[in-house]
Each structure stands twice: as C-alpha cells, then as structure tokens.
C-alpha atoms as a PDB file:
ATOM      1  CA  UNK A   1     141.676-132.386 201.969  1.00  0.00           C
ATOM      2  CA  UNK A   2     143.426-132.323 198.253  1.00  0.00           C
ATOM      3  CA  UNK A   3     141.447-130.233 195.945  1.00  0.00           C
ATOM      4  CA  UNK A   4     142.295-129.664 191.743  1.00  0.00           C
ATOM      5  CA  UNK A   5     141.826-126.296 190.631  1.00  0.00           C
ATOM      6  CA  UNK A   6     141.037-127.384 186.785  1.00  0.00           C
ATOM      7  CA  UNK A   7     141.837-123.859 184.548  1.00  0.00           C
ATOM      8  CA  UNK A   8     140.767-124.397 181.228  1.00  0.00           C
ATOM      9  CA  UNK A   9     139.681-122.303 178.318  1.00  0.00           C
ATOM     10  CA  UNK A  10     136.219-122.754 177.000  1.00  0.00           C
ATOM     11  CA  UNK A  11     135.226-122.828 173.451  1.00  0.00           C
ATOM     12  CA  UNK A  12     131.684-122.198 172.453  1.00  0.00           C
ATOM     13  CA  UNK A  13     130.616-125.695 172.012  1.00  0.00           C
ATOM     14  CA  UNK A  14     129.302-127.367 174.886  1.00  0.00           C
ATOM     15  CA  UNK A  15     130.550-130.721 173.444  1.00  0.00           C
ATOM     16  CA  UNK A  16     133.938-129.720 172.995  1.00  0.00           C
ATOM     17  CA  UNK A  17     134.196-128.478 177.039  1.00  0.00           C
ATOM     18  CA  UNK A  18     132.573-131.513 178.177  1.00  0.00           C
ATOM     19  CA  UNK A  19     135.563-133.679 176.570  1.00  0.00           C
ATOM     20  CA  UNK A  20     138.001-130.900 178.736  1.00  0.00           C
ATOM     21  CA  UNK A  21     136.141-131.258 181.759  1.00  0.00           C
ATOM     22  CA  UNK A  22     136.448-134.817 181.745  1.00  0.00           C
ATOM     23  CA  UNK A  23     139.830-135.211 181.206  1.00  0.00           C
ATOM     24  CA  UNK A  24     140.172-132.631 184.119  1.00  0.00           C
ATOM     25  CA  UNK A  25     137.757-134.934 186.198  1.00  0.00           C
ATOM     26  CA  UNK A  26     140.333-138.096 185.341  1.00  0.00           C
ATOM     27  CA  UNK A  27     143.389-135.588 185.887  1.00  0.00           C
ATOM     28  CA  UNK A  28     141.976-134.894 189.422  1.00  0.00           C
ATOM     29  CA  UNK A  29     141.000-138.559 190.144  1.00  0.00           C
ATOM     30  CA  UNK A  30     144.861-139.421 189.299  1.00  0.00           C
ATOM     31  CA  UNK A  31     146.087-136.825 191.254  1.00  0.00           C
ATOM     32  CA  UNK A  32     144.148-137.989 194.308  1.00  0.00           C
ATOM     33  CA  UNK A  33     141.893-135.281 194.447  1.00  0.00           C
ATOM     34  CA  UNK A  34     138.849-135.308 196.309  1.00  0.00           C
ATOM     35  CA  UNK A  35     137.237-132.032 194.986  1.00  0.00           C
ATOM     36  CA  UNK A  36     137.700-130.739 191.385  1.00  0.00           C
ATOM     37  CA  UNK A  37     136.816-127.201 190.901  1.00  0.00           C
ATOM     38  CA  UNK A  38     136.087-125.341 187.120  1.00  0.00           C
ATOM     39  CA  UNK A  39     135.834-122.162 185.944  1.00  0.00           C
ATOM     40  CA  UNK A  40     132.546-120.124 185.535  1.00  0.00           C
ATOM     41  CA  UNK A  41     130.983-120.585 181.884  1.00  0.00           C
ATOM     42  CA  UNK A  42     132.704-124.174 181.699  1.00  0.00           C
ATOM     43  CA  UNK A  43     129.640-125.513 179.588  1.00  0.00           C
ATOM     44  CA  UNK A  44     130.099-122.663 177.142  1.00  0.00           C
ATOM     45  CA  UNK A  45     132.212-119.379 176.755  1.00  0.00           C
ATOM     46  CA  UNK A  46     130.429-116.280 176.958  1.00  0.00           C
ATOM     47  CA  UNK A  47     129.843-113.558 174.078  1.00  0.00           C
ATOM     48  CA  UNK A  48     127.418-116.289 172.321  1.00  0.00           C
ATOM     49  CA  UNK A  49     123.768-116.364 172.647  1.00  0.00           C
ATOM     50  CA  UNK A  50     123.722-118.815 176.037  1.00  0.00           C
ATOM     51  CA  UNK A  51     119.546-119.875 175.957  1.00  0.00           C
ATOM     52  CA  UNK A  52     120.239-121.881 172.646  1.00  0.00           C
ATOM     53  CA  UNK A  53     123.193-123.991 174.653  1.00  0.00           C
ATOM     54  CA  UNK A  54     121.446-123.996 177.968  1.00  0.00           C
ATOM     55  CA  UNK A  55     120.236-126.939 179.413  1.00  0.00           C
ATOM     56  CA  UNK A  56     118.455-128.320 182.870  1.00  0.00           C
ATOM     57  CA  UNK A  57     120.577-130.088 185.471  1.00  0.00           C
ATOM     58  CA  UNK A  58     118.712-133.574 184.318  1.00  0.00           C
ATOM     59  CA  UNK A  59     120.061-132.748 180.720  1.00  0.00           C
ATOM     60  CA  UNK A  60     122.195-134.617 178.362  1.00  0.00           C
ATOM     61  CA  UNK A  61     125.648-132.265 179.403  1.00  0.00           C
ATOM     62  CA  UNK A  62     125.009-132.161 183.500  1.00  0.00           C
ATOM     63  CA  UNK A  63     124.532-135.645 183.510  1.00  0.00           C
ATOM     64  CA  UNK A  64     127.353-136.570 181.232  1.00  0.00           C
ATOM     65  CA  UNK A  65     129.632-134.676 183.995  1.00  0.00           C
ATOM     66  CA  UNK A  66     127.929-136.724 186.716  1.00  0.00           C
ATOM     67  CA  UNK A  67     129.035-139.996 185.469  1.00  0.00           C
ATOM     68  CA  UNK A  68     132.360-138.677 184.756  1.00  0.00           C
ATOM     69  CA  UNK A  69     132.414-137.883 188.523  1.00  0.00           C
ATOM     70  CA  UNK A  70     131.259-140.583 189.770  1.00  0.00           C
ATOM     71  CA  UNK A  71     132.815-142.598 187.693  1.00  0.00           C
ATOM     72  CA  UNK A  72     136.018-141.727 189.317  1.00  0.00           C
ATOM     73  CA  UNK A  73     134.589-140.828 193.107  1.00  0.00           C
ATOM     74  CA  UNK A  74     135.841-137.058 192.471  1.00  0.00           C
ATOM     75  CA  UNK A  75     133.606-134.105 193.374  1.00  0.00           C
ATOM     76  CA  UNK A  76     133.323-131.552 190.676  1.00  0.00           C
ATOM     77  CA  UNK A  77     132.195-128.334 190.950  1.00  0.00           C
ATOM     78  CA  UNK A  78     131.500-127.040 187.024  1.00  0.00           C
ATOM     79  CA  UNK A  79     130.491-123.436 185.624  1.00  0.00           C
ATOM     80  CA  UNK A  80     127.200-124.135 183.082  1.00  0.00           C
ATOM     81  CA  UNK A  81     124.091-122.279 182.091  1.00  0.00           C
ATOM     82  CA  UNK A  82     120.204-123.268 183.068  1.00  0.00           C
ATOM     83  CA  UNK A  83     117.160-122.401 181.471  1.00  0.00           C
ATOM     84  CA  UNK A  84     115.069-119.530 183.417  1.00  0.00           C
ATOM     85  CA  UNK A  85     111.863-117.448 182.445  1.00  0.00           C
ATOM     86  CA  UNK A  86     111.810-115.151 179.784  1.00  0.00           C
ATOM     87  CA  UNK A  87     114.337-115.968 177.359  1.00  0.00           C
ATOM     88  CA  UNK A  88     117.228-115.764 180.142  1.00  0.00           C
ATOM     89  CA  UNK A  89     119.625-117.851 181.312  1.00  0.00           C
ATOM     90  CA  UNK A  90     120.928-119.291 184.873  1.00  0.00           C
ATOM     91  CA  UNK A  91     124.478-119.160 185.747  1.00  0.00           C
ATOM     92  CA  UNK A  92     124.857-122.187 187.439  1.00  0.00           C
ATOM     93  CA  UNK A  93     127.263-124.051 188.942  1.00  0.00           C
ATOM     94  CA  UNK A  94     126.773-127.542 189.400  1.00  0.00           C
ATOM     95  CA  UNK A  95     128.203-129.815 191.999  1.00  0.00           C
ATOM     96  CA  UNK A  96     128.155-133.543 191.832  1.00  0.00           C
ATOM     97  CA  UNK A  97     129.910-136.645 192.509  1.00  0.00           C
ATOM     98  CA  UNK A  98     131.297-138.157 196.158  1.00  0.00           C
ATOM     99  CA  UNK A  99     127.914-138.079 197.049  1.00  0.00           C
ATOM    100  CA  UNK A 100     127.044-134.895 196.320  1.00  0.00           C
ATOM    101  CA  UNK A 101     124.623-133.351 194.347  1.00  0.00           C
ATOM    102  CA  UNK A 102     123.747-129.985 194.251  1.00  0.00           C
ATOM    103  CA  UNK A 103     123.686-126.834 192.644  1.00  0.00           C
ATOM    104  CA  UNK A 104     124.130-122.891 192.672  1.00  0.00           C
ATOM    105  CA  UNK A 105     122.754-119.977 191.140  1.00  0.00           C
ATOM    106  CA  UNK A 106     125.039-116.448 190.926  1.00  0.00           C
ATOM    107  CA  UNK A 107     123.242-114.137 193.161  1.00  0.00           C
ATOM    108  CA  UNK A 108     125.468-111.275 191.683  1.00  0.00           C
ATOM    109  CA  UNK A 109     125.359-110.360 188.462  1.00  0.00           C
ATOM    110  CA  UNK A 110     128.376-108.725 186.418  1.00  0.00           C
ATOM    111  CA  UNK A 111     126.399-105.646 185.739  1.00  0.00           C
ATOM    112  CA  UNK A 112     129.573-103.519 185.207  1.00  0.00           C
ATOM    113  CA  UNK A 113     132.966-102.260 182.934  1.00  0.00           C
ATOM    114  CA  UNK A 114     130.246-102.113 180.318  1.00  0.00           C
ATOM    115  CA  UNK A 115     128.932-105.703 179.938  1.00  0.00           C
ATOM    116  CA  UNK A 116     125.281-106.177 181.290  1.00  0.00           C
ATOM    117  CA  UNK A 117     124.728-110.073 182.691  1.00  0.00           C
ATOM    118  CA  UNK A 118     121.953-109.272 183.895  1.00  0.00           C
ATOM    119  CA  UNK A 119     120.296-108.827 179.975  1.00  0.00           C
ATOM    120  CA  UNK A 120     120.557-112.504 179.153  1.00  0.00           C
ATOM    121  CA  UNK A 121     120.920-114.009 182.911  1.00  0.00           C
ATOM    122  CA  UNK A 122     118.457-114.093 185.776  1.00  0.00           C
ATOM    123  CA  UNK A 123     119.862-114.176 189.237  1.00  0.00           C
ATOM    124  CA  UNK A 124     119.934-116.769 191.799  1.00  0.00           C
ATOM    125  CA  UNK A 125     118.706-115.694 195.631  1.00  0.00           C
ATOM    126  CA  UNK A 126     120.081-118.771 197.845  1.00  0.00           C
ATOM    127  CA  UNK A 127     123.425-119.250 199.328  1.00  0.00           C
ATOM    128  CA  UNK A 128     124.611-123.004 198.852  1.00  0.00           C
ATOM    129  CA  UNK A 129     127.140-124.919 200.753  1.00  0.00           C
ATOM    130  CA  UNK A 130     127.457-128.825 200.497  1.00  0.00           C
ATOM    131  CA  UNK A 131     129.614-131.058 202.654  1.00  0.00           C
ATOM    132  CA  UNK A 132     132.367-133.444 200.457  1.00  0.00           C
ATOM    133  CA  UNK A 133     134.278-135.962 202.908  1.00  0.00           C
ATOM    134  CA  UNK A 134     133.417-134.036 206.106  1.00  0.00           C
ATOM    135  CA  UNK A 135     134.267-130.834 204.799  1.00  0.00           C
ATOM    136  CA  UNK A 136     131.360-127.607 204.476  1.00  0.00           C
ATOM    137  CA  UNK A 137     132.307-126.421 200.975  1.00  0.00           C
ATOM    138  CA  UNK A 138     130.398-123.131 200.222  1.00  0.00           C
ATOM    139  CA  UNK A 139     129.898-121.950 196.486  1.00  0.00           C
ATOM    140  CA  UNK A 140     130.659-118.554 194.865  1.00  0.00           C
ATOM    141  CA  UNK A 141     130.783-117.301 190.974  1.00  0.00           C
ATOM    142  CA  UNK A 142     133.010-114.552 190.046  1.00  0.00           C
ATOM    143  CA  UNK A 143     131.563-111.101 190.698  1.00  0.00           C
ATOM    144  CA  UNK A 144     130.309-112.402 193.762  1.00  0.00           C
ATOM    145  CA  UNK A 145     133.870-111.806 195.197  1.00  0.00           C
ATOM    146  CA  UNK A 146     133.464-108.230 195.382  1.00  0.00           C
ATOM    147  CA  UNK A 147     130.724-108.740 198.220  1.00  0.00           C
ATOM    148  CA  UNK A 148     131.754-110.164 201.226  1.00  0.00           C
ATOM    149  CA  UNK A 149     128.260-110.288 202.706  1.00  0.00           C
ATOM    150  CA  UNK A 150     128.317-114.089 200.646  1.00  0.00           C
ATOM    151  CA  UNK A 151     131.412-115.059 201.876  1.00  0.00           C
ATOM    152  CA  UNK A 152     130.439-114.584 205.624  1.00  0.00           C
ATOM    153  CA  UNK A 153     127.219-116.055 204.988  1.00  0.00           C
ATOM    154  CA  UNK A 154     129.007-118.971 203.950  1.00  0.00           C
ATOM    155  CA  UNK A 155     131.337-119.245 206.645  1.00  0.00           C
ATOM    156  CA  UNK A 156     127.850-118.875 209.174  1.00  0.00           C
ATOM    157  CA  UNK A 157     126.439-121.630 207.482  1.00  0.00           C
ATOM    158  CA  UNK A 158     129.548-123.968 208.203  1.00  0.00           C
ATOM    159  CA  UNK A 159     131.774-123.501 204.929  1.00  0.00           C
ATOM    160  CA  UNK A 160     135.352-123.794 205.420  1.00  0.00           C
ATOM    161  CA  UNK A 161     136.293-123.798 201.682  1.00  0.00           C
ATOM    162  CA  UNK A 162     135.002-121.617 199.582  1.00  0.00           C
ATOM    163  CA  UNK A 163     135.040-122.472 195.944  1.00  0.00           C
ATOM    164  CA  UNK A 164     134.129-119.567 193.389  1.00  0.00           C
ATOM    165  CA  UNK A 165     134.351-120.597 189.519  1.00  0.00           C
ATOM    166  CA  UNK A 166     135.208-117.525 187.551  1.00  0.00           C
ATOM    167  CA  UNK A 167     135.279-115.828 183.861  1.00  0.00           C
ATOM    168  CA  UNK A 168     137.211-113.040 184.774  1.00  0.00           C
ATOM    169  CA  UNK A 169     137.232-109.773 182.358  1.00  0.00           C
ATOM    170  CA  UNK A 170     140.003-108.679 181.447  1.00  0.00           C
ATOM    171  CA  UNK A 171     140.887-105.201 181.619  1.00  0.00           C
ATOM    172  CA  UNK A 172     143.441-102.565 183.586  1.00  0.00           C
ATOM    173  CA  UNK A 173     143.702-103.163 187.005  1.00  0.00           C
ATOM    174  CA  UNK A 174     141.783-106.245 186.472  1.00  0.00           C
ATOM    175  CA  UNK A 175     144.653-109.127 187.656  1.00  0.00           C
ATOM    176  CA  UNK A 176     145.709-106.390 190.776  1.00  0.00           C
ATOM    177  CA  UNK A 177     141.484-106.692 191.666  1.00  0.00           C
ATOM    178  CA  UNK A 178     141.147-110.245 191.602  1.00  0.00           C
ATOM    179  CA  UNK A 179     144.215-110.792 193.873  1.00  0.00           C
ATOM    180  CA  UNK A 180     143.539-108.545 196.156  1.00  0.00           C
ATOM    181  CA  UNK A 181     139.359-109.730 196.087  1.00  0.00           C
ATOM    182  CA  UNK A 182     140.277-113.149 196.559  1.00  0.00           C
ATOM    183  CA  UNK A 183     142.773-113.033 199.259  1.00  0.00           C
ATOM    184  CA  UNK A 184     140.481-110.532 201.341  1.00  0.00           C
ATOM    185  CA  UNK A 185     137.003-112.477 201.367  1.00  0.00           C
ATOM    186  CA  UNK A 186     139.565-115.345 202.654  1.00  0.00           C
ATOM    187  CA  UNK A 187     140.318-112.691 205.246  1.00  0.00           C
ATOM    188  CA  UNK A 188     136.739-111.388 205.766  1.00  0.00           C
ATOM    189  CA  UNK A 189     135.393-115.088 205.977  1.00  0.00           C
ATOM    190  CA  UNK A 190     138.483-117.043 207.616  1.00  0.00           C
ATOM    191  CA  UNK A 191     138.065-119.523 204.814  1.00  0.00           C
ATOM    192  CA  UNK A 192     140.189-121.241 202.046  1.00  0.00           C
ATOM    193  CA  UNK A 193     138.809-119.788 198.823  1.00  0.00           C
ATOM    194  CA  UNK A 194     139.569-122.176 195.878  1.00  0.00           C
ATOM    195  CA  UNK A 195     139.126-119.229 192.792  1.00  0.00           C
ATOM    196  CA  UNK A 196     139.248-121.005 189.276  1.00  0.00           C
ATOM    197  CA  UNK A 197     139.246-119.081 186.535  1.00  0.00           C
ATOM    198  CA  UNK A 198     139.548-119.707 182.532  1.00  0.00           C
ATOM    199  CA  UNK A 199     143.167-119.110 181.043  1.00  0.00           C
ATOM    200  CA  UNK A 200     143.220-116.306 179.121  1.00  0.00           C
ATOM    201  CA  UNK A 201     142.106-117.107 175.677  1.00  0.00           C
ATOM    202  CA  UNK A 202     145.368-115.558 173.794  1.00  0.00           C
ATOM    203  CA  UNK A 203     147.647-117.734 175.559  1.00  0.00           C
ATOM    204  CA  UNK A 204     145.527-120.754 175.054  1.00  0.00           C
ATOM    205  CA  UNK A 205     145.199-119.901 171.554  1.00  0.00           C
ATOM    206  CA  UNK A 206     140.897-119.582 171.780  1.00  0.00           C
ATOM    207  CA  UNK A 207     139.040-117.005 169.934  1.00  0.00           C
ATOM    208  CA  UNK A 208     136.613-114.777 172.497  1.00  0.00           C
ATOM    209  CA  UNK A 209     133.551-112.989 171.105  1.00  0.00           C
ATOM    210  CA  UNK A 210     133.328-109.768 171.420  1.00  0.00           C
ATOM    211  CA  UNK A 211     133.239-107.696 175.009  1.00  0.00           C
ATOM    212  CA  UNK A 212     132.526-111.067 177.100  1.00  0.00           C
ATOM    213  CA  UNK A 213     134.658-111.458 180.099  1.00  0.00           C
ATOM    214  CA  UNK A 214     136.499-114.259 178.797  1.00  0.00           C
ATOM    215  CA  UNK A 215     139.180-114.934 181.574  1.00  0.00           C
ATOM    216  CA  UNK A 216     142.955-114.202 182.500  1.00  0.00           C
ATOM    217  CA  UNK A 217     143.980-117.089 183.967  1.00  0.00           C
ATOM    218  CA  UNK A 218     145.663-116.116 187.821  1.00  0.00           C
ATOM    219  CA  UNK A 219     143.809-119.403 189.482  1.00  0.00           C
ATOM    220  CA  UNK A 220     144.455-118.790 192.900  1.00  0.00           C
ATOM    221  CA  UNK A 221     143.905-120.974 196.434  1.00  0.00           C
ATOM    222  CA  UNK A 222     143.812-118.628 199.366  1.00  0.00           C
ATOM    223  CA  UNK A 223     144.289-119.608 202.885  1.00  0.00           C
ATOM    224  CA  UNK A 224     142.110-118.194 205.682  1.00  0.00           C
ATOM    225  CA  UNK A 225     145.244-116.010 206.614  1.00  0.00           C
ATOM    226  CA  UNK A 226     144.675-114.269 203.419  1.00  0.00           C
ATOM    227  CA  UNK A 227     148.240-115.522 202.199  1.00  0.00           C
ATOM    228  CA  UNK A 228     148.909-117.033 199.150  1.00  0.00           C
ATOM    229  CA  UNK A 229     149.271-121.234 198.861  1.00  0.00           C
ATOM    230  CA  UNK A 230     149.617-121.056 195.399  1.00  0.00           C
ATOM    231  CA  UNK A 231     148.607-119.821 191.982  1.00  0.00           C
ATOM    232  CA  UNK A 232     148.843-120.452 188.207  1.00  0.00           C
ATOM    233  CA  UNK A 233     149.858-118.501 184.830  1.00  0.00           C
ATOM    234  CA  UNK A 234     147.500-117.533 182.546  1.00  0.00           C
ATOM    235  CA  UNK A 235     147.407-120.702 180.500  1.00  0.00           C
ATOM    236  CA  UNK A 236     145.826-124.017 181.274  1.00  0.00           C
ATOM    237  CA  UNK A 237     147.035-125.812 184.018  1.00  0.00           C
ATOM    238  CA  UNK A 238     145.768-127.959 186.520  1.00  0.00           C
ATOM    239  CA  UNK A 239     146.915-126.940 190.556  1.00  0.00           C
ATOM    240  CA  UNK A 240     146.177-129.567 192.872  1.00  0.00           C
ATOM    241  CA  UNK A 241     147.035-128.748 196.775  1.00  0.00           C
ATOM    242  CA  UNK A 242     146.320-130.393 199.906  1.00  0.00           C
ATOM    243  CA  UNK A 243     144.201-128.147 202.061  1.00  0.00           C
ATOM    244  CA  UNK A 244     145.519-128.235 205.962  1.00  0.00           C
ATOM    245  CA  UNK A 245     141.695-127.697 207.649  1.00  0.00           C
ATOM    246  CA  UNK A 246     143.102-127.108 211.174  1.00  0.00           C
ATOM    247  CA  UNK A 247     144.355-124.026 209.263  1.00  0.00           C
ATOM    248  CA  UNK A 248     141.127-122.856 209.371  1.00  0.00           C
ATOM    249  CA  UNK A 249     139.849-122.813 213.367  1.00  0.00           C
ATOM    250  CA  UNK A 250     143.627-121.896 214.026  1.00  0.00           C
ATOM    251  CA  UNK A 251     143.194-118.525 212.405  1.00  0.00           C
ATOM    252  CA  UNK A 252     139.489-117.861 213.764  1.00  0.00           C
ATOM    253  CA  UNK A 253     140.732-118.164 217.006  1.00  0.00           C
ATOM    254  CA  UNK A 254     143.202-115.260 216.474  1.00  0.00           C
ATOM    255  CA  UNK A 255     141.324-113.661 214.299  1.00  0.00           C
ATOM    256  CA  UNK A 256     137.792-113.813 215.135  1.00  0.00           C
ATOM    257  CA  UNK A 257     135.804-111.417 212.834  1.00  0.00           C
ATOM    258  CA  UNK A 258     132.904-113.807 212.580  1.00  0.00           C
ATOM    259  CA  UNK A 259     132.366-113.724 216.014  1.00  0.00           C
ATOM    260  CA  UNK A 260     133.323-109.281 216.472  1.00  0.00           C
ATOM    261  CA  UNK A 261     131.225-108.574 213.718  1.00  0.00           C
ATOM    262  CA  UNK A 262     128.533-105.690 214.329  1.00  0.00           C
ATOM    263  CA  UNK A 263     126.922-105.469 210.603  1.00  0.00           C
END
C-alpha cells in the first residue's frame, strides 16, 4: 500500500488551506498514492477563534475536499473543525475518497503545557477505523498518542495502519516526545502509524497566534517493529512510502502483545 504523508503549514483561512490540501491531494494522486494523510487543524491553524470557521461535514470546505479526492481516486484523511453544542468546536478528522467516507472525533483533548482544548473543543467518544483498498486504517489526532489504550483498540478492531494527523506544540523535550510516542504505540499496537504533522511555522515562514500548538514538522511513518521507515524536516514536504503489510502479521507473530495482554 503507498501512502503520502502531506506536511503543510496552515494559515488561518480555511480558503487558503483548502487550495494546499488540494494540491497535496493531486501531489499524492501523481505519486501513486492510495491514501493521503494531513495534519491536525488542516482547515484552520489554531490560536484563532475556531466556531466562526467551523463547518459540518456536508459544508462548503468538507465537500470541496471530497471532490478533490475523488476526483483523483486518492483517500484523504484531513484535520478540520465541526460545529458541537455550546459554542465549542469538534476536532475532526475527515476521511473521504476511494470509497470511503467517514469521519473522527479526538477523544483526547490537549488539556496540558498550559493550553486548555478542552475550553473551545468538545470531545469525541468513538474509535474509528475504515478499510481503503483492503486495508483496516484506524484514525488518531495528536495527543491521542500519549494513550495507547486507542492504539490497541484500533489494532482489536482490525487496523493495521494507524494514521494520526497532528499540531504538535512546540516546546523542550517536545521533538524527543513525539519520536519516542510515535514509534512506541507502533510497538504497543504492532501497527504502521502514519503521524503527519504541520511544519513548523518559522521555517515555513507562517505567523502562529499566540500559545497554540502550531507544529514542528518531524512527520514520521513507523513500522510495527517500532523502527523508523522514514521521516521529514521541519518544513513542508510531502513523504510518500510504500507500506509492506506482511510487515505487519510478521511482527505479531513474534511479538504478540495483543494476544499476552492482561489489562
């Protein structure tokens, strides 16, 4: 399976990302991609008020991204926000095209290093996983990575590939965390995880808004091993890699921690 990991650098007008998205929808298409995978927040960057930008997944932006998709028989998983009750936001991610169409809510929220999600954003409660071309994809966003319980959950429910759009925060430590979070929930799953994350907003020359996690770049695709298959820099790039799936029941058979598992 070839996937695109698309990492680009959002700017706060929806309109703006929708014109990056699709030329990383038509990037993937070209590169033979099945799967095309965004970061978290691709609709809109946060550190702006997100209910005035927010939109169902029948609106004018989500559908705009399905025709792109379809348009070119790509799967693309992209990073947007939804309306919810009182005031508050979704963050969704949406996944459409190849025939899918589906969607996921973050379950975790980034209530932590001093920014509060949870103020403007209302959680999601449902694991998703969707099947592109044979293949169980399972859906993650971000903070989720620091609890495995998903990843496993995913992997029960048939998911291979996991796929987590992310706007990482920046911060010390922050690049050591996210390689050592994404490589072990490959490890605690037995799954490819397929992290995409904006570029860092310095190197891509985008302003960020005040203490938003706005991304560092570091896209990563992790083998069920836990080892590396390859990563990019901090600025926007696109990484396309073909996925070996017999990777995948060759290392739970080794290493069967699905199957040991006591909690």
């Amino acid at each position: 399976m070839r996937i695109a990991v698309a990492q680009i650098a959002s700017r706060i007008d929806p309109a703006v990302n929708l014109r990056l998205v699709t030329d990383g929808i038509r990037a993937a298409a070209d590169a033979g991609a099945a799967l095309v995978v965004f970061p978290e927040a691709a609709m809109c960057a946060f550190g702006v008020a997100l209910a005035p930008v927010a939109e169902p997944l029948d609106g004018p932006w989500a559908t705009a991204v399905r025709e792109v998709a379809d348009e070119h028989d790509v799967c693309a998983v992209v990073g947007m926000f939804t309306p919810a009750s009182g005031g508050r936001v979704r963050n969704t991610l949406l996944a459409t095209g190849r025939g899918v169409e589906t969607s996921y809510d973050k379950i975790h929220l980034y209530d932590a290093h001093g920014f509060r999600e949870s103020t403007t954003v209302a959680p999601g409660t449902a694991p998703m996983t969707f099947t592109v071309d044979g293949v169980t994809v399972g859906l993650a966003t971000c903070y989720d990575v620091r609890f495995p319980g998903l990843f496993q959950t995913l992997a029960d429910r048939g998911a291979e590939v996991v796929v987590m759009p992310s706007s990482w925060g920046a911060g010390p430590g922050k690049r050591e965390q996210w390689d050592l979070l994404t490589r072990a929930r490959a490890l605690d799953s037995t799954t490819f995880v397929a992290a995409c994350d904006q570029a860092r907003p310095a190197t891509a020359g985008v302003p960020t808004y005040g203490t938003a996690p706005t991304g560092i770049g570091a896209s990563i695709v992790v083998a069920p091993d836990g080892s590396m298959v390859d990563q990019l820099d901090e600025a926007p790039g696109t990484l396309v890699v073909d996925l070996d799936l017999e990777r995948v029941a060759q290392v739970r058979a080794v290493l069967p921690v699905l199957v040991n598992r006591r909690f």
